[in-house]
Protein backbone atom coordinates (compact mmCIF):
# COMPACT_ATOMS: atom_id res chain seq x y z
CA UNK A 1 25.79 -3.92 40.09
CA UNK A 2 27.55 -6.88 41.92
CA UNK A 3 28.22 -10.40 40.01
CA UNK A 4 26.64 -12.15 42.52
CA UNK A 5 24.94 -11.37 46.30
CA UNK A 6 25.59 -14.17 48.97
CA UNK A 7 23.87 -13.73 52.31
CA UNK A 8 26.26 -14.98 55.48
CA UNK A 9 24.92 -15.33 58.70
CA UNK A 10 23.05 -12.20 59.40
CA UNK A 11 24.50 -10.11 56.64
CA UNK A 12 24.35 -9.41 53.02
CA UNK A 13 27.70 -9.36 50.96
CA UNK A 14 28.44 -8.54 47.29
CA UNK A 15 30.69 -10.18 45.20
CA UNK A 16 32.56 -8.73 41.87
CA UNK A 17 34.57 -11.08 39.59
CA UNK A 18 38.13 -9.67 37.57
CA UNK A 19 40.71 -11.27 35.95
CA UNK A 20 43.79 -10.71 36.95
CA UNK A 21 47.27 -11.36 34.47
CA UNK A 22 50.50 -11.81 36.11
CA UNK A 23 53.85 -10.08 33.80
CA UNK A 24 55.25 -13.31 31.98
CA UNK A 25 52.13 -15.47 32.12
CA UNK A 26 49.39 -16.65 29.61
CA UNK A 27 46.78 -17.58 31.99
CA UNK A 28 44.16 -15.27 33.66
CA UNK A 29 43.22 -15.58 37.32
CA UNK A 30 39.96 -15.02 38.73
CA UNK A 31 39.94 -12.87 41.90
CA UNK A 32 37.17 -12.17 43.96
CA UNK A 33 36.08 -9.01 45.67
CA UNK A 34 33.60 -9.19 48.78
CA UNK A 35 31.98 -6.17 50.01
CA UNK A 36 29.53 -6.38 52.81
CA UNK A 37 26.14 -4.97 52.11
CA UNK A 38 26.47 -2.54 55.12
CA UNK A 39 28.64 -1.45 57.09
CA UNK A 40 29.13 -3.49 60.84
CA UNK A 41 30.99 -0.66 62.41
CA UNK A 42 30.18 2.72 61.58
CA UNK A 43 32.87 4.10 59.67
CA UNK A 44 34.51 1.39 59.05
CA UNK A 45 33.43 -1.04 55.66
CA UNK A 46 34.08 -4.91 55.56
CA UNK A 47 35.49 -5.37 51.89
CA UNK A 48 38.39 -7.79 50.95
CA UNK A 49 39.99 -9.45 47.53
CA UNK A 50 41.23 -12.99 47.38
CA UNK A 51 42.04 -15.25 44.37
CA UNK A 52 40.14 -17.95 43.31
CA UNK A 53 41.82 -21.14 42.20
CA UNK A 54 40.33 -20.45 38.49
CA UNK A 55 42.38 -20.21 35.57
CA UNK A 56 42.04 -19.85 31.56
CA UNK A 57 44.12 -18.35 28.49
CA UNK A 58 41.25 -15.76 27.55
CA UNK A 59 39.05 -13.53 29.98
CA UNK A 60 36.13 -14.12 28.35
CA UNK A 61 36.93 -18.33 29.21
CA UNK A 62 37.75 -17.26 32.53
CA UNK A 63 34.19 -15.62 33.42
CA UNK A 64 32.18 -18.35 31.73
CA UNK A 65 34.10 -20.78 34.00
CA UNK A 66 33.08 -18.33 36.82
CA UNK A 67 29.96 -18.29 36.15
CA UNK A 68 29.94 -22.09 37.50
CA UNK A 69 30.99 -21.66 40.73
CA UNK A 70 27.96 -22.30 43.24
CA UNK A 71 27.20 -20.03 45.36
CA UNK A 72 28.05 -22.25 48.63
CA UNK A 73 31.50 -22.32 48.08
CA UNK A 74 31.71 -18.66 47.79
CA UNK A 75 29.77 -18.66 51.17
CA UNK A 76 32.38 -21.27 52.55
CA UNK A 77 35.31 -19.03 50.90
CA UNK A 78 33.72 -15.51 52.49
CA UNK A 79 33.38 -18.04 55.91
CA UNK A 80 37.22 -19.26 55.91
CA UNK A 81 38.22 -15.66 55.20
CA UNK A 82 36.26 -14.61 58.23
CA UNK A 83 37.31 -16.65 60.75
C-alpha cells in the first residue's frame, strides 16, 4: 500500500515515504518514491526517487513531519520532476 496517491494530469501516481541516513550524520532525510499507477509505454514503468528537503534526528520525527506535507506540493514536486 502506497503512503499517499496524487493524481497528475491524466494519470494516477503512488507515492512511498523512507528515511534515508547518510555515514557520519545524525539527521534522517525523507526521500520520496513516485510510481505511476500504470504504465504509459508498454514495457516500460514511470517510477523515480528524489529527496525531500525534510529532516529530523529520529525516523519516527521524520514521518510525523511527513505526514504534513500537502498533497499539492507533492503534485508540484512530481510536476518539476516531469518537465
Amino acid at each position: 500500500m502506497s503512503w499517499r496517491v496524487i493524481a497528475h494530469g491524466d494519470q494516477v501516481w503512488h507515492v512511498d515515504a523512507v528515511a534515508e541516513r547518510h555515514a557520519n550524520t545524525s539527521a534522517w532525510q525523507l526521500v520520496l518514491s513516485f510510481r505511476a499507477a500504470s504504465e504509459s509505454l508498454p514495457g516500460r514503468r514511470r517510477s523515480f526517487w528524489t529527496p525531500y528537503p525534510l529532516e529530523a534526528t529520529s525516523k519516527s520525527s521524520l514521518f510525523i513531519q511527513a505526514e504534513r506535507i500537502p498533497d499539492a506540493a507533492l503534485s508540484q514536486l512530481l510536476a518539476e520532476r516531469l518537465s
